[in-house]
C-alpha atoms as a PDB file:
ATOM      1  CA  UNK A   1       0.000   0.000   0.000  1.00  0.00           C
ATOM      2  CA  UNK A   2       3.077   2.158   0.695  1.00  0.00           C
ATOM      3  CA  UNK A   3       4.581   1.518  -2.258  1.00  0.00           C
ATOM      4  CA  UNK A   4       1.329   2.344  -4.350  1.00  0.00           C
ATOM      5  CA  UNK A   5       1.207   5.755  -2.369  1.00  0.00           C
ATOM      6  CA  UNK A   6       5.097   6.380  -3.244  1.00  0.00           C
ATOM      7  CA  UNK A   7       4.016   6.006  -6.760  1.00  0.00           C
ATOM      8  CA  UNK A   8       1.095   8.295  -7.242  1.00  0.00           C
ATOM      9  CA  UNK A   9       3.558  11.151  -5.563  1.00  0.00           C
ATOM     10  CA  UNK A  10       6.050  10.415  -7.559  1.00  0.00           C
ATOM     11  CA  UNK A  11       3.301  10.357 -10.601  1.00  0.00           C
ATOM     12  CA  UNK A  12       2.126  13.868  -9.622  1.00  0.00           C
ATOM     13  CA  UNK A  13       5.245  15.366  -9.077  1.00  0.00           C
ATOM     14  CA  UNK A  14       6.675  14.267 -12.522  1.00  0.00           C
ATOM     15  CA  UNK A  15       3.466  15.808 -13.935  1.00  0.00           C
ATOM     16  CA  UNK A  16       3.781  19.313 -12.363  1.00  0.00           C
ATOM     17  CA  UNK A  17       7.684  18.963 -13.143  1.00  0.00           C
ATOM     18  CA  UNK A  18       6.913  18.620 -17.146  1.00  0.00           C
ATOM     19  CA  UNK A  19       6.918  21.662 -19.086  1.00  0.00           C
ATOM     20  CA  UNK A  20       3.449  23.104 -20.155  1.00  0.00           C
ATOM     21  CA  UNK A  21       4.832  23.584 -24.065  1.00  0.00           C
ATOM     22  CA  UNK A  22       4.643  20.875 -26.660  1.00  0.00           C
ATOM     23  CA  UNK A  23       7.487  21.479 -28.698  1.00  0.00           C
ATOM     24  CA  UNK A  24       6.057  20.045 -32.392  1.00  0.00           C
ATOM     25  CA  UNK A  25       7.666  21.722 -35.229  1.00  0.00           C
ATOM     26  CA  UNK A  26      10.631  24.462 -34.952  1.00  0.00           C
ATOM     27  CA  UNK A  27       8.425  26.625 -37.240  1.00  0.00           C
ATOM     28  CA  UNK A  28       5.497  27.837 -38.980  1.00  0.00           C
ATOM     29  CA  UNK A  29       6.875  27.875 -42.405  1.00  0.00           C
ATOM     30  CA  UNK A  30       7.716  24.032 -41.531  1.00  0.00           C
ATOM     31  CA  UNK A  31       4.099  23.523 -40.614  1.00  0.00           C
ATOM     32  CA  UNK A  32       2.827  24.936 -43.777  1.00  0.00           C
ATOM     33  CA  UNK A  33       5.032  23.129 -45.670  1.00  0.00           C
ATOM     34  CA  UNK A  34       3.977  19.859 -44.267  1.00  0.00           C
ATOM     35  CA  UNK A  35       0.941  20.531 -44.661  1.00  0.00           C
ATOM     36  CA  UNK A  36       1.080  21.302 -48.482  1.00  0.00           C
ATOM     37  CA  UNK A  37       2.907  18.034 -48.654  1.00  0.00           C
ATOM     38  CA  UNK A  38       0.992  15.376 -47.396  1.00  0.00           C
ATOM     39  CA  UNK A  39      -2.522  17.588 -48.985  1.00  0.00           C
ATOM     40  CA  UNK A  40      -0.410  17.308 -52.501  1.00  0.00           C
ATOM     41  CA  UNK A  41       0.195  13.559 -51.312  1.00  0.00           C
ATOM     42  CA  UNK A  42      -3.780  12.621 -50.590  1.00  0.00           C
ATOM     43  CA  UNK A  43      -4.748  13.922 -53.903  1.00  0.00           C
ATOM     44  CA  UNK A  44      -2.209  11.949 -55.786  1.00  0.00           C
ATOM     45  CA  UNK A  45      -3.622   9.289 -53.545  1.00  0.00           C
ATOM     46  CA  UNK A  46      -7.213   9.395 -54.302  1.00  0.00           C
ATOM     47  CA  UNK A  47      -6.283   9.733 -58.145  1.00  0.00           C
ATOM     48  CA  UNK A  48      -4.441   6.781 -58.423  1.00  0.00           C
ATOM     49  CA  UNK A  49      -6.765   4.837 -56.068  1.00  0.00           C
ATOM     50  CA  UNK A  50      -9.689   5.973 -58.613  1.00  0.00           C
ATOM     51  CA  UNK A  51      -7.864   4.759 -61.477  1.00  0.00           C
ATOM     52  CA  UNK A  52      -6.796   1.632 -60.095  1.00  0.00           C
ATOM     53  CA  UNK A  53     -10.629   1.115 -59.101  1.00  0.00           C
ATOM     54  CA  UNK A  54     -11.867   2.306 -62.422  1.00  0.00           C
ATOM     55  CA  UNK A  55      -9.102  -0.267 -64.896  1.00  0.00           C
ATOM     56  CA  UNK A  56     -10.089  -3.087 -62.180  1.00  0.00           C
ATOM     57  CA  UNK A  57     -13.734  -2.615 -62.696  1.00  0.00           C
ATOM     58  CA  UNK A  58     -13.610  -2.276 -66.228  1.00  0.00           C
ATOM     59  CA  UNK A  59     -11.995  -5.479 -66.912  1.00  0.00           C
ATOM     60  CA  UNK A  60     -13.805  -8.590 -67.680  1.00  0.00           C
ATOM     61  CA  UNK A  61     -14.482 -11.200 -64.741  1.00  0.00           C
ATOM     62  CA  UNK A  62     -14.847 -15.027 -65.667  1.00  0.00           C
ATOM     63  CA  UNK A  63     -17.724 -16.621 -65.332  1.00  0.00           C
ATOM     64  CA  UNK A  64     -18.000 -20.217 -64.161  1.00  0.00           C
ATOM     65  CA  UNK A  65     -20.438 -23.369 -64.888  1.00  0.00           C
ATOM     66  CA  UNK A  66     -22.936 -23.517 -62.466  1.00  0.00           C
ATOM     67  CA  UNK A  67     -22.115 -26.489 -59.358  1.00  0.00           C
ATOM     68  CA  UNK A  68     -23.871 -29.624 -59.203  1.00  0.00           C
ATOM     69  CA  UNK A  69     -26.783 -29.647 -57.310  1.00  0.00           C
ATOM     70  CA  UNK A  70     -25.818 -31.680 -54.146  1.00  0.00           C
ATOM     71  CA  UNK A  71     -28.988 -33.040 -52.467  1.00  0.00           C
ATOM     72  CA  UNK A  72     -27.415 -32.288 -48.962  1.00  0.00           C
ATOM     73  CA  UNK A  73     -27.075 -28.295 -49.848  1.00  0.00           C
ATOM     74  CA  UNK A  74     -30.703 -27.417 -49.887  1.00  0.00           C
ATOM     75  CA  UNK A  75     -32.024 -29.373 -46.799  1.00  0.00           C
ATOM     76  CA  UNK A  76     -35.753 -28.017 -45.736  1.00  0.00           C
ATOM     77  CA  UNK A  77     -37.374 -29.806 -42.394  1.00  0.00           C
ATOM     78  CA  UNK A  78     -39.607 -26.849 -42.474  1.00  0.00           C
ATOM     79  CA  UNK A  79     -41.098 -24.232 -44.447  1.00  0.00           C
ATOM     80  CA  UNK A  80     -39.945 -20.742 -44.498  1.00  0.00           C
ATOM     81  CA  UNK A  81     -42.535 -18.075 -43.626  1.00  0.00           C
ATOM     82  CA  UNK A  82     -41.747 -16.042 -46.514  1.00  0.00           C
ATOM     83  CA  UNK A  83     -42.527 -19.365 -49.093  1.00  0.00           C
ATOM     84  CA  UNK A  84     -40.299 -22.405 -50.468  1.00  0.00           C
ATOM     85  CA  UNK A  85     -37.144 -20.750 -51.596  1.00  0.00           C
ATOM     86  CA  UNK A  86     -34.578 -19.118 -49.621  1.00  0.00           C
ATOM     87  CA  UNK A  87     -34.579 -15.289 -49.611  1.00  0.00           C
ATOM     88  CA  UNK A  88     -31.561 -15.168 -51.766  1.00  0.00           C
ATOM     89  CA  UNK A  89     -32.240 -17.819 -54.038  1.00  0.00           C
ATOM     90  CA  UNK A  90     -33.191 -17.618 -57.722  1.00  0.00           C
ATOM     91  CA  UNK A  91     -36.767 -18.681 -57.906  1.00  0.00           C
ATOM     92  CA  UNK A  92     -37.053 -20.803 -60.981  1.00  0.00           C
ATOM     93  CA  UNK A  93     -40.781 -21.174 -61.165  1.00  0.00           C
ATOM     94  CA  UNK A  94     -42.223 -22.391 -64.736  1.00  0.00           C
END
């Protein structure tokens, strides 16, 4: 319990001890200047991410044959409310 106490003084001394002044950047011109940097950056960013997006979208996918239909996939013990199928199911009806 002593020891716990020792460190909480110690704690609040080291806090009142720190200086009050966050020392970031030397400058403003520095701040501006890093700034314009990493804005130029994100734009370059965001174009090259749109682009990327836009060729990958753009190309053709394939497409594949359609799996066999496994009798264990579709087991029903019960009715759903909504009808027979699933909800995300094609619904062949003829």
């Amino acid at each position: 319990m002593a020891s716990a106490a020792a460190r909480s003084g110690l704690r609040s001394l080291a806090v009142r001890a720190a200086p009050l002044r966050r020392r970031m950047s030397s400058s403003v011109h520095d701040d501006a200047y890093e700034t314009a940097k990493w804005e130029k950056i994100t734009y370059a960013g965001i174009v090259t991410c749109t682009l990327l997006a836009a060729y990958n979208l753009s190309k053709g996918h394939p497409h594949f044959d359609e799996p066999p239909a496994y009798p264990y996939l579709h087991i029903r013990n019960k009715e759903f409310p909504w009808g027979p199928d699933g909800l995300f199911e094609k619904k062949d009806h003829h």
